[in-house]
PDB file of N, CA and C in Angstrom:
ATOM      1  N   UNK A   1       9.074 -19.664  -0.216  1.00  0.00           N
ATOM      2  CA  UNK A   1       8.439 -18.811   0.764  1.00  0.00           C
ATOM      3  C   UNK A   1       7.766 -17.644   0.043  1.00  0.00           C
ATOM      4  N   UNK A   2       6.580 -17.372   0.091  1.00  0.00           N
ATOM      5  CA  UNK A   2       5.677 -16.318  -0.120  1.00  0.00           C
ATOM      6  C   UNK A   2       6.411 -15.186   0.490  1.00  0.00           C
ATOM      7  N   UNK A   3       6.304 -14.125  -0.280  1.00  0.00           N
ATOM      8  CA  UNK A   3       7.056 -12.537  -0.008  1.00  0.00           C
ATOM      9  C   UNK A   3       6.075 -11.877  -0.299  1.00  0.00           C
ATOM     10  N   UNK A   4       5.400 -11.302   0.900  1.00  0.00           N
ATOM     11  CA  UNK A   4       4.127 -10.575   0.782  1.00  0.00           C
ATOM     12  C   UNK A   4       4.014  -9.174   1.760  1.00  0.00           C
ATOM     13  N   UNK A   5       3.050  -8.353   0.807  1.00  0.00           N
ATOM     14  CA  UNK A   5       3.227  -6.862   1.718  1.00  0.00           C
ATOM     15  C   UNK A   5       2.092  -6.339   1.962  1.00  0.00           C
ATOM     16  N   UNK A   6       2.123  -5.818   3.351  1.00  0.00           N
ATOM     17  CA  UNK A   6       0.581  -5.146   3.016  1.00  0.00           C
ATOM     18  C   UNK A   6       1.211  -3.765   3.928  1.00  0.00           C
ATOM     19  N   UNK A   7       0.504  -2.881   3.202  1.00  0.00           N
ATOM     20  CA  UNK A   7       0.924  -1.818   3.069  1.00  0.00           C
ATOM     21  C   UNK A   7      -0.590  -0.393   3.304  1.00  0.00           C
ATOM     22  N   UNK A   8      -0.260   0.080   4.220  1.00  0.00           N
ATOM     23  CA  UNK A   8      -1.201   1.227   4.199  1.00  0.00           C
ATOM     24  C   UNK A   8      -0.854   2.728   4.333  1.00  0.00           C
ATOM     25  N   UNK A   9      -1.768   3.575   4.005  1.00  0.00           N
ATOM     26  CA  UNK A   9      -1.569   5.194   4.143  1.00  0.00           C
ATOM     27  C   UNK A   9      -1.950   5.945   5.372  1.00  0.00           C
ATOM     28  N   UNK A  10      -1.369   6.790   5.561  1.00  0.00           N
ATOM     29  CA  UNK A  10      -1.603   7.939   6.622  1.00  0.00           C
ATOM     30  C   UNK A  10      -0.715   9.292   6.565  1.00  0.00           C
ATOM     31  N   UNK A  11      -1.286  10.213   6.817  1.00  0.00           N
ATOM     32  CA  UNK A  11      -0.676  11.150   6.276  1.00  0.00           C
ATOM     33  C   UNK A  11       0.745  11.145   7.038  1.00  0.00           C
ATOM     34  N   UNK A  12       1.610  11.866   6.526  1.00  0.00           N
ATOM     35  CA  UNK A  12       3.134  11.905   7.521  1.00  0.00           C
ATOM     36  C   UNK A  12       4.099  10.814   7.101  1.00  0.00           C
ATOM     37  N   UNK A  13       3.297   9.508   6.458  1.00  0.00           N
ATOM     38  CA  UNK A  13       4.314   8.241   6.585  1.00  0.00           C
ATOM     39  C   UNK A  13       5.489   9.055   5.894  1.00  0.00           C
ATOM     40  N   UNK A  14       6.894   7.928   6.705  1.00  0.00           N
ATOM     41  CA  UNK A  14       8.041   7.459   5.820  1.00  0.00           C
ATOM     42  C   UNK A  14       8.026   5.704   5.988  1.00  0.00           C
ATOM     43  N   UNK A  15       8.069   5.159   4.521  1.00  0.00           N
ATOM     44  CA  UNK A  15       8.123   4.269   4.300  1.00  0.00           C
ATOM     45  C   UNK A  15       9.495   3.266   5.035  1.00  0.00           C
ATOM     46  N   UNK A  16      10.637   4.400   4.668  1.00  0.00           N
ATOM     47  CA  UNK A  16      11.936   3.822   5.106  1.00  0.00           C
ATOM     48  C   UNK A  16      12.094   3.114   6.835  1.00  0.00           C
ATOM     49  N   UNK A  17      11.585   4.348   7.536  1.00  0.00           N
ATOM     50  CA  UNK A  17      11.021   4.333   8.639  1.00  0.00           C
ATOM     51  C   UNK A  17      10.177   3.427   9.467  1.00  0.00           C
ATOM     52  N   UNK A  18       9.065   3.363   9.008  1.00  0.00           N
ATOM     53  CA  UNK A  18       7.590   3.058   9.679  1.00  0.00           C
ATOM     54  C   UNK A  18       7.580   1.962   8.226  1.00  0.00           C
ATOM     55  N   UNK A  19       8.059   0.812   9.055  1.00  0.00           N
ATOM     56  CA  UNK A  19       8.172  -0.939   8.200  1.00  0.00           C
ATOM     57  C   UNK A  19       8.622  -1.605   9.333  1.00  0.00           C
ATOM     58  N   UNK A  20       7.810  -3.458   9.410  1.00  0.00           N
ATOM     59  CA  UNK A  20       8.442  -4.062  10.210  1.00  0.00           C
ATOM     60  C   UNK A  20       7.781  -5.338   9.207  1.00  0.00           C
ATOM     61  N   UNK A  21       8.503  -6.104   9.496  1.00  0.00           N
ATOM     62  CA  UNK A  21       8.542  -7.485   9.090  1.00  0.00           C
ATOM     63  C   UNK A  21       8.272  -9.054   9.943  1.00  0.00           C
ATOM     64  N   UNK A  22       7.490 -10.022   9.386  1.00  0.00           N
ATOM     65  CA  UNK A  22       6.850 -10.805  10.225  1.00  0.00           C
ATOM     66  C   UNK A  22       7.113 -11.926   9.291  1.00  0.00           C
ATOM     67  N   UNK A  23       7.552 -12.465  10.021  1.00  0.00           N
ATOM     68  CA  UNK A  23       8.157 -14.399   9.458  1.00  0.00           C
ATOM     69  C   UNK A  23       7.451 -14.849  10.192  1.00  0.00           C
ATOM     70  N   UNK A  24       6.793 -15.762   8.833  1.00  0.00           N
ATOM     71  CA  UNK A  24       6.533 -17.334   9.505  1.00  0.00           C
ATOM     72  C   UNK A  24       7.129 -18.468   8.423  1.00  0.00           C
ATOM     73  N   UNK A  25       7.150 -19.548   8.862  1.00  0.00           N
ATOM     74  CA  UNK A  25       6.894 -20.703   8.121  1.00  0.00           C
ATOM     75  C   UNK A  25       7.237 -20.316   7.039  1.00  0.00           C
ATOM     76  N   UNK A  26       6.455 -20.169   5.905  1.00  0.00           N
ATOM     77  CA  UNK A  26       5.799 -20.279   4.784  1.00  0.00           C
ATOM     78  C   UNK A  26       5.792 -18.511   4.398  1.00  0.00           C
ATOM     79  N   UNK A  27       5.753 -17.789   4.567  1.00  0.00           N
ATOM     80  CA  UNK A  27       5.645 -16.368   4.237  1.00  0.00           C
ATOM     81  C   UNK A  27       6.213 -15.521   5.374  1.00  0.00           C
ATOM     82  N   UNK A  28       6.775 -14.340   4.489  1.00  0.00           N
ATOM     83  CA  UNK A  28       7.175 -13.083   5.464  1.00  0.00           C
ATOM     84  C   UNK A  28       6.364 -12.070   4.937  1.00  0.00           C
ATOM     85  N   UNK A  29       5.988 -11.395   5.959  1.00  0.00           N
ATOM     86  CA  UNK A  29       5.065 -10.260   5.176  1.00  0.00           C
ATOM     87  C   UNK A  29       6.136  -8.907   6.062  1.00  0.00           C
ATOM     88  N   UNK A  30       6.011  -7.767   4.956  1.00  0.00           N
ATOM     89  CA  UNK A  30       6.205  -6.508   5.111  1.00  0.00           C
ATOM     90  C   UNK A  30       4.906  -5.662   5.505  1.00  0.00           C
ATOM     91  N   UNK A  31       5.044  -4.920   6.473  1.00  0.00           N
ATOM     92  CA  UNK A  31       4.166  -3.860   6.803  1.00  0.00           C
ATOM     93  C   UNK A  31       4.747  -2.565   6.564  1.00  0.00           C
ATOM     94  N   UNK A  32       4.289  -1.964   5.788  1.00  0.00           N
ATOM     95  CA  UNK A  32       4.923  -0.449   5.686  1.00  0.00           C
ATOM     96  C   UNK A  32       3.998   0.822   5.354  1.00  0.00           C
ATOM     97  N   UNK A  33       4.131   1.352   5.551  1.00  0.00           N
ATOM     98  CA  UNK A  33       3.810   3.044   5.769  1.00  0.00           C
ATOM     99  C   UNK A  33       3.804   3.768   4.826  1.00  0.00           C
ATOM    100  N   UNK A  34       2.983   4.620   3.686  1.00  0.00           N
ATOM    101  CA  UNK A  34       3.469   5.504   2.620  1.00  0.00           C
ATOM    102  C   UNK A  34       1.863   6.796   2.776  1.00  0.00           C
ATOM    103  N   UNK A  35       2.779   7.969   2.788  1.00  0.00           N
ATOM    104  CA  UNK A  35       1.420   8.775   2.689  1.00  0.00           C
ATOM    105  C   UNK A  35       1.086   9.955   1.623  1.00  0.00           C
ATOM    106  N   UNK A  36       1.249   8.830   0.429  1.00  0.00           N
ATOM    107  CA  UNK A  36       0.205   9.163  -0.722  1.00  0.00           C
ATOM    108  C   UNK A  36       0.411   8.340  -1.972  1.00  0.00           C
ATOM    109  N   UNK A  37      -0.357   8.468  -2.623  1.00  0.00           N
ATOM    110  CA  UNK A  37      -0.702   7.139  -3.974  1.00  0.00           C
ATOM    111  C   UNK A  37       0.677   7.295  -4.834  1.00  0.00           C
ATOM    112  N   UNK A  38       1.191   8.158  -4.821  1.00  0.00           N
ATOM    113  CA  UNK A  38       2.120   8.101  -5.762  1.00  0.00           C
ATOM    114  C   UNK A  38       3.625   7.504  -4.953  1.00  0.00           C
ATOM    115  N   UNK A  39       3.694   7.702  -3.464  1.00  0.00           N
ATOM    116  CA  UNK A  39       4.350   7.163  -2.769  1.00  0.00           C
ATOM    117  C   UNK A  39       4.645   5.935  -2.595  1.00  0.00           C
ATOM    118  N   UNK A  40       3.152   5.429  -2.918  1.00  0.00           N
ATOM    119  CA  UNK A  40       2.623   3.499  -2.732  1.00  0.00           C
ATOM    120  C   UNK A  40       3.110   3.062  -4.012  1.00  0.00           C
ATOM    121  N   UNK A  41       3.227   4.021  -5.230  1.00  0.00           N
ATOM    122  CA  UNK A  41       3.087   3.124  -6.285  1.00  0.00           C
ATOM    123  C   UNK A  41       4.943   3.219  -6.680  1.00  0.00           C
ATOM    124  N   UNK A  42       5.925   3.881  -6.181  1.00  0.00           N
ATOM    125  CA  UNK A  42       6.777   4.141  -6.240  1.00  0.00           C
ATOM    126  C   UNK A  42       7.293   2.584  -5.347  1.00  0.00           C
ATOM    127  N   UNK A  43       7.338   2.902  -4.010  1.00  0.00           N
ATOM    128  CA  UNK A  43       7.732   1.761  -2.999  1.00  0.00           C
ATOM    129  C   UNK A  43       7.317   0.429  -3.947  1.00  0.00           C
ATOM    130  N   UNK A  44       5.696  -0.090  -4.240  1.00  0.00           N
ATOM    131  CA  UNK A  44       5.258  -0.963  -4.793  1.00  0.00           C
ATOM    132  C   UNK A  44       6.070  -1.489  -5.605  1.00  0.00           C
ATOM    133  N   UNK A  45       6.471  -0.685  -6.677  1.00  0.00           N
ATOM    134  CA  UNK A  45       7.450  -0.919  -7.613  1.00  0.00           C
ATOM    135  C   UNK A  45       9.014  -1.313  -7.282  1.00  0.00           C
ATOM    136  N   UNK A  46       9.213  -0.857  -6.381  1.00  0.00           N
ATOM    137  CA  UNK A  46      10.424  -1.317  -5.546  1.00  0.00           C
ATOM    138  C   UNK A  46      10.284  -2.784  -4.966  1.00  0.00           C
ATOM    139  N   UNK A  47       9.235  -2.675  -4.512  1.00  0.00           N
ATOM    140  CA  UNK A  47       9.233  -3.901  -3.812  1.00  0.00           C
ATOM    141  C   UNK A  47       8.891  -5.404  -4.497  1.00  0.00           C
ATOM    142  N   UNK A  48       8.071  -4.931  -5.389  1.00  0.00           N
ATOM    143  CA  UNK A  48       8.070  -6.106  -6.574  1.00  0.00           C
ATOM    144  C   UNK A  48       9.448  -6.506  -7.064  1.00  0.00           C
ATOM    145  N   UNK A  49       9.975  -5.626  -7.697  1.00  0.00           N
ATOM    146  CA  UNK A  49      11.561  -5.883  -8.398  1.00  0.00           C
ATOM    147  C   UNK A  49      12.660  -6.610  -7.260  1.00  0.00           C
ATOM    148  N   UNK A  50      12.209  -6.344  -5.712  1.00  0.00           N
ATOM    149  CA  UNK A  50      12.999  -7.286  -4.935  1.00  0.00           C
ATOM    150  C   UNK A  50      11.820  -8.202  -4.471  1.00  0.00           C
ATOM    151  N   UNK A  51      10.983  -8.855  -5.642  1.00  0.00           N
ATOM    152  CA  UNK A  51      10.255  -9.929  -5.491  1.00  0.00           C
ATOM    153  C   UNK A  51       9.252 -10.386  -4.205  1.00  0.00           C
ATOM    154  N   UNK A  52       8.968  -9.353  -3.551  1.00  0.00           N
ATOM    155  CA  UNK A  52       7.549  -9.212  -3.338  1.00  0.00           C
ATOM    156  C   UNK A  52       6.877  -9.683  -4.343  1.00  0.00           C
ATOM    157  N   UNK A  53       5.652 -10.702  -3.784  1.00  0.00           N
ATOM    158  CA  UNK A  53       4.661 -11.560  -4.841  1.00  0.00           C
ATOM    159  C   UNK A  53       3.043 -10.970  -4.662  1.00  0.00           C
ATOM    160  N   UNK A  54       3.096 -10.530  -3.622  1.00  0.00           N
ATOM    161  CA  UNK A  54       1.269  -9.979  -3.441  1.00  0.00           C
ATOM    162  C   UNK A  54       1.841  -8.615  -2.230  1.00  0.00           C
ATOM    163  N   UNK A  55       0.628  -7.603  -2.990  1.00  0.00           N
ATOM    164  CA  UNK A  55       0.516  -6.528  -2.269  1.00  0.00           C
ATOM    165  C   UNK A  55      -0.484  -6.265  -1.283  1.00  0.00           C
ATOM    166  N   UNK A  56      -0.813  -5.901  -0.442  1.00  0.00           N
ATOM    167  CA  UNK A  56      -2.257  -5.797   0.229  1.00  0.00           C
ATOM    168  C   UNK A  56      -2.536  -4.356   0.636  1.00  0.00           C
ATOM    169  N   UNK A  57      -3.528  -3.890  -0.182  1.00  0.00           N
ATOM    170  CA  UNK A  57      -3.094  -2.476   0.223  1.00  0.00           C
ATOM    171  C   UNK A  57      -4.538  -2.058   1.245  1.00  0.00           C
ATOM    172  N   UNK A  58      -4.668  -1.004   2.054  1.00  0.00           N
ATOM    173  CA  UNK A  58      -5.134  -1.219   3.247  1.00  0.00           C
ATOM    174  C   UNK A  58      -6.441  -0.571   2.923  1.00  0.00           C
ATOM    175  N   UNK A  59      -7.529  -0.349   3.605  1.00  0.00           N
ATOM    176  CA  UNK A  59      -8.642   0.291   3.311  1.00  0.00           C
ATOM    177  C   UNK A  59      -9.086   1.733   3.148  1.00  0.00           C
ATOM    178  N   UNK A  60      -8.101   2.356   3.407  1.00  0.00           N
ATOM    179  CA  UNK A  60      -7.554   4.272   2.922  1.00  0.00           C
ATOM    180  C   UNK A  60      -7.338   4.333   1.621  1.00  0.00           C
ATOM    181  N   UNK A  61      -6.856   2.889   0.672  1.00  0.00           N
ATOM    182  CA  UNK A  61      -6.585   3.528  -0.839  1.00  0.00           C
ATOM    183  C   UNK A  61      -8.465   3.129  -1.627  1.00  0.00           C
ATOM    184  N   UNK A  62      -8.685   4.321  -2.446  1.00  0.00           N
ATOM    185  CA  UNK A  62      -9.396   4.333  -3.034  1.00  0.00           C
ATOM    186  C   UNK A  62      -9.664   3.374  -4.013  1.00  0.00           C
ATOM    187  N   UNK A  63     -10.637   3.359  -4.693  1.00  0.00           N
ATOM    188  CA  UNK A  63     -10.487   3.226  -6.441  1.00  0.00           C
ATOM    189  C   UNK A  63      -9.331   3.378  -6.971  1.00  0.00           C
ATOM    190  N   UNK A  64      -8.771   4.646  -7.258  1.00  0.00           N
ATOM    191  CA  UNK A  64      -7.724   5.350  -7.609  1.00  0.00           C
ATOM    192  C   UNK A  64      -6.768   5.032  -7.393  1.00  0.00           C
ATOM    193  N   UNK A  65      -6.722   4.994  -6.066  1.00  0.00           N
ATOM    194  CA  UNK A  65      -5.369   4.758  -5.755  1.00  0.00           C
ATOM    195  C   UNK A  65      -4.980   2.845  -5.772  1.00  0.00           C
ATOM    196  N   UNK A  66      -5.653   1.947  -5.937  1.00  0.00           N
ATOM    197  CA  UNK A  66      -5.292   1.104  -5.932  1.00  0.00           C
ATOM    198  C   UNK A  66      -5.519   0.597  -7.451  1.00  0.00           C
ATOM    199  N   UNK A  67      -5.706   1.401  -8.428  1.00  0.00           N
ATOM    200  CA  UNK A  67      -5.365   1.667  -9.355  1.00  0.00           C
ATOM    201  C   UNK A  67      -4.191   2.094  -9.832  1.00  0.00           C
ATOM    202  N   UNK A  68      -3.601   3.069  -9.369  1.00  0.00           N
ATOM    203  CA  UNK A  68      -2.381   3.585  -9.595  1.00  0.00           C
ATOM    204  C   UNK A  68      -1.348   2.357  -9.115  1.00  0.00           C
ATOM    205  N   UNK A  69      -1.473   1.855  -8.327  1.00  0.00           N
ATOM    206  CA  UNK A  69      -0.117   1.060  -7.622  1.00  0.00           C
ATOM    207  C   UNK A  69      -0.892  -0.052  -8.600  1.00  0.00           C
ATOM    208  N   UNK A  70      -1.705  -0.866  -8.996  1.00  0.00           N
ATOM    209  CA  UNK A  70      -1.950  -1.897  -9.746  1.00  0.00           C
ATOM    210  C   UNK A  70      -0.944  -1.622 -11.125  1.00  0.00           C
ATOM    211  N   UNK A  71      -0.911  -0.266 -11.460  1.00  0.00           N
ATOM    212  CA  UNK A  71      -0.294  -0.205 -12.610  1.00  0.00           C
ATOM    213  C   UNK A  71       0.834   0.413 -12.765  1.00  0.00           C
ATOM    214  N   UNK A  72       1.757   0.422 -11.600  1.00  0.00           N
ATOM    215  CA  UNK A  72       2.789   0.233 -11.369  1.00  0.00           C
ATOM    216  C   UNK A  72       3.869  -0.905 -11.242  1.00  0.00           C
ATOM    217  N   UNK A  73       2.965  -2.106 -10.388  1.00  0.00           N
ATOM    218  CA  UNK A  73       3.842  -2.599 -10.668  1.00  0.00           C
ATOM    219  C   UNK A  73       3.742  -3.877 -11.791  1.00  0.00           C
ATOM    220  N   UNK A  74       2.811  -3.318 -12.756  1.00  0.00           N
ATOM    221  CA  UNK A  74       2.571  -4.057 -14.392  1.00  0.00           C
ATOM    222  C   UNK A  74       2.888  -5.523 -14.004  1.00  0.00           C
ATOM    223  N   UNK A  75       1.713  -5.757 -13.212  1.00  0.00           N
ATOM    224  CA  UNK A  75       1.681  -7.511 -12.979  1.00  0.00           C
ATOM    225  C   UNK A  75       2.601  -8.138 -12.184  1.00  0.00           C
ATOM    226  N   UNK A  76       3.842  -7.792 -11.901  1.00  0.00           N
ATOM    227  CA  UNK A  76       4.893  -8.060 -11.352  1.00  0.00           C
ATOM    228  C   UNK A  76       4.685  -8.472 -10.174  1.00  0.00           C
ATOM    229  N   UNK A  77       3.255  -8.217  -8.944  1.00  0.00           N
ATOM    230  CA  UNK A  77       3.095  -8.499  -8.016  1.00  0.00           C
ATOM    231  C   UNK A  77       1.438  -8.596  -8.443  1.00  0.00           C
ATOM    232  N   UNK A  78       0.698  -9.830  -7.330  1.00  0.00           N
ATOM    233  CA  UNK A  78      -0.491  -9.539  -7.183  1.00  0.00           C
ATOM    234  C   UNK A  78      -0.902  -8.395  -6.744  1.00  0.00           C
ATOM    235  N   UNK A  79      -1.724  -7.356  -6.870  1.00  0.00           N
ATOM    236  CA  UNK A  79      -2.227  -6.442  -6.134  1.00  0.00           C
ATOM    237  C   UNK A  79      -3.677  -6.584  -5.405  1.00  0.00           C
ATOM    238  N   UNK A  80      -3.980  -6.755  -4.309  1.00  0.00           N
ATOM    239  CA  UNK A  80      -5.425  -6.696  -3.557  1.00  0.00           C
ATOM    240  C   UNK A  80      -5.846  -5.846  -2.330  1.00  0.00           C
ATOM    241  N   UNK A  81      -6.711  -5.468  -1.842  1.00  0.00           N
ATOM    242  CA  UNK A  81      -7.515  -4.315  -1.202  1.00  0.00           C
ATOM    243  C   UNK A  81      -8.520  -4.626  -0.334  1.00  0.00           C
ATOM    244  N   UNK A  82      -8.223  -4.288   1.075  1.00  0.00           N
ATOM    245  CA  UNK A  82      -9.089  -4.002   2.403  1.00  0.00           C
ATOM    246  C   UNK A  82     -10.067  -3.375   1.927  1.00  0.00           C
ATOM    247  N   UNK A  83     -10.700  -3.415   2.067  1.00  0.00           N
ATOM    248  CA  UNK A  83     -12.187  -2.250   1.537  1.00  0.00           C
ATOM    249  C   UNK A  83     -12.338  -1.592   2.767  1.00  0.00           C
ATOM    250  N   UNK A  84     -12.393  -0.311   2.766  1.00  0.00           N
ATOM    251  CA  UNK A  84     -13.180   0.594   3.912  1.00  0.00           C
ATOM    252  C   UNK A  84     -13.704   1.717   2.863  1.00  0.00           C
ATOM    253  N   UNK A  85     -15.020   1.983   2.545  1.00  0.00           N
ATOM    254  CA  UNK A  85     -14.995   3.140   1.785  1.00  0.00           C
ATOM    255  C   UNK A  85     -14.968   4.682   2.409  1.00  0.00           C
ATOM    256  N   UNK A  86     -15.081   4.708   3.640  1.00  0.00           N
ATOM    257  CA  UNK A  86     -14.854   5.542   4.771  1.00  0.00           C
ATOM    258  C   UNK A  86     -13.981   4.732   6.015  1.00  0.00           C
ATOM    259  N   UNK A  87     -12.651   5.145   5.816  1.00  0.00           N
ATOM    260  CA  UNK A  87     -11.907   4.947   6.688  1.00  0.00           C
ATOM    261  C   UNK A  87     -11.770   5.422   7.796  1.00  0.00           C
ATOM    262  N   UNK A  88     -11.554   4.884   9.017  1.00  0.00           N
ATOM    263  CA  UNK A  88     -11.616   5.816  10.193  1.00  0.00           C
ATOM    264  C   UNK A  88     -10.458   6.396  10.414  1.00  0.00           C
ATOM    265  N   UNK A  89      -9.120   5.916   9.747  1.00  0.00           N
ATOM    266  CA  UNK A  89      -7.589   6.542  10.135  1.00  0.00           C
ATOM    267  C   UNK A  89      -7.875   7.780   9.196  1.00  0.00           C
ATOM    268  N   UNK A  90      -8.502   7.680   8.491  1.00  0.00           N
ATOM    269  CA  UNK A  90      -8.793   9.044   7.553  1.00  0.00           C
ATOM    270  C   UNK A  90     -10.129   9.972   7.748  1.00  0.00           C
ATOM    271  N   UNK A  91     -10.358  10.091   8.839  1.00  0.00           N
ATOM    272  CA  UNK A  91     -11.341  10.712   9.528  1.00  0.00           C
ATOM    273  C   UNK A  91     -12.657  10.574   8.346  1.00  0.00           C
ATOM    274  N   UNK A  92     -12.905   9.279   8.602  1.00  0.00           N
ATOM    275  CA  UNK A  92     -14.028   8.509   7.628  1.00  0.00           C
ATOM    276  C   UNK A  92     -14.132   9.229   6.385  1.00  0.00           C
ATOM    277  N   UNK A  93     -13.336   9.212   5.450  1.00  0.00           N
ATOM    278  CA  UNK A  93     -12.819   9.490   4.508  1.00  0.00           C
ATOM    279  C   UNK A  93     -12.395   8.473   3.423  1.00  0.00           C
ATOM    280  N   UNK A  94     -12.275   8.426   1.793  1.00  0.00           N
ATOM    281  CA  UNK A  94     -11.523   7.555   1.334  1.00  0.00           C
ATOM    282  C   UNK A  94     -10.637   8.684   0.866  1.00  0.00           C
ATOM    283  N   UNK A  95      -9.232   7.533   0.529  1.00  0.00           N
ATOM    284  CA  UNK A  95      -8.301   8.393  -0.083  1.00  0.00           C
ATOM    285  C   UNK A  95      -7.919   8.965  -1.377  1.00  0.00           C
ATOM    286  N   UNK A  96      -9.420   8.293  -2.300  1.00  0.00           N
ATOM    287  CA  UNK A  96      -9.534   8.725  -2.946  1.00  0.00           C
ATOM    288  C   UNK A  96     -10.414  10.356  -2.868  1.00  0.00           C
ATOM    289  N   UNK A  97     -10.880  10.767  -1.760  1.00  0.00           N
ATOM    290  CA  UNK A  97     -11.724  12.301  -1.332  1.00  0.00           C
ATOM    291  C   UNK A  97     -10.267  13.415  -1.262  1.00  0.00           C
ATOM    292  N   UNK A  98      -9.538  12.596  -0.074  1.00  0.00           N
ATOM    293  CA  UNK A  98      -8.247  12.901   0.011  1.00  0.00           C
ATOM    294  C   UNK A  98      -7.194  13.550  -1.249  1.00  0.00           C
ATOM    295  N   UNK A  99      -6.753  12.617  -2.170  1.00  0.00           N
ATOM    296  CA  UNK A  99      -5.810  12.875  -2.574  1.00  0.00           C
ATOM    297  C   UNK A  99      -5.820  14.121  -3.106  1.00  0.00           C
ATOM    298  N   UNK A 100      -6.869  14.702  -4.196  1.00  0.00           N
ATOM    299  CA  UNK A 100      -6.323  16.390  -4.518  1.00  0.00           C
ATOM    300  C   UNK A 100      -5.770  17.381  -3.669  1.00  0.00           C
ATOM    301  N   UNK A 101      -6.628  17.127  -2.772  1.00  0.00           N
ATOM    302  CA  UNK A 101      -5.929  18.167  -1.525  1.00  0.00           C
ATOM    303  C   UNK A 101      -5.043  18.439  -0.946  1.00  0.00           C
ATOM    304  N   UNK A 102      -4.911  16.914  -0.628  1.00  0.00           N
ATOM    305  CA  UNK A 102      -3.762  17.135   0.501  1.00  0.00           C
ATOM    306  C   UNK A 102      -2.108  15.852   0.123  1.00  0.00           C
ATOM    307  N   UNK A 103      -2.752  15.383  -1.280  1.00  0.00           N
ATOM    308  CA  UNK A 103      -1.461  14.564  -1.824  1.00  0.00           C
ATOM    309  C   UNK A 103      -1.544  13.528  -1.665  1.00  0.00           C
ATOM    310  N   UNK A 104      -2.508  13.077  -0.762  1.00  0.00           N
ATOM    311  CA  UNK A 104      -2.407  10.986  -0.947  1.00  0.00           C
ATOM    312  C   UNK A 104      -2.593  10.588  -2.299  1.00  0.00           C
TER     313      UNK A 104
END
């Protein structure tokens, strides 16, 4: 069975919290919550080591930031990316504009 996550930002997340999980067949995917790059790449890393196989990270992480979690979890999981380069949960924003400011 495929162990797969897709995972997005908003400011406020708790990861622990704001997660739900979806079985099928053939794969369970994790949905979870983290609000900021260093948050994603922390969890990421967690979640690989309990063998999570692909990440999906949502269209709020930048360049940057899906950079940072790529090299977190050092191959251990696929890592791939929603594209929004202006997100609307981020008041059409990427999170890469975001992060100095305000910590994503």
């Amino acid at each position: 069975m495929l162990r797969a996550v897709f995972m997005f930002i908003v400011p406020g997340a708790d990861p622990q919290r704001q997660r739900a999980v979806v079985q099928a067949e053939v794969a369970e995917v994790l949905t979870v919550a983290v609000c900021s790059y260093e948050q994603a790449a922390t969890v990421a890393t967690a979640l690989a080591d309990e063998g999570y196989a692909a990440i999906e990270l949502c269209g709020g992480f930048g360049h940057a930031g899906v950079a940072q979690v790529a090299a977190a979890v050092q191959g251990r999981a696929a890592v791939g990316v929603v594209r929004f380069d202006h997100h609307p949960l981020l008041g059409h924003r990427s999170g890469d504009q975001l992060a100095p400011a305000s910590g994503l």
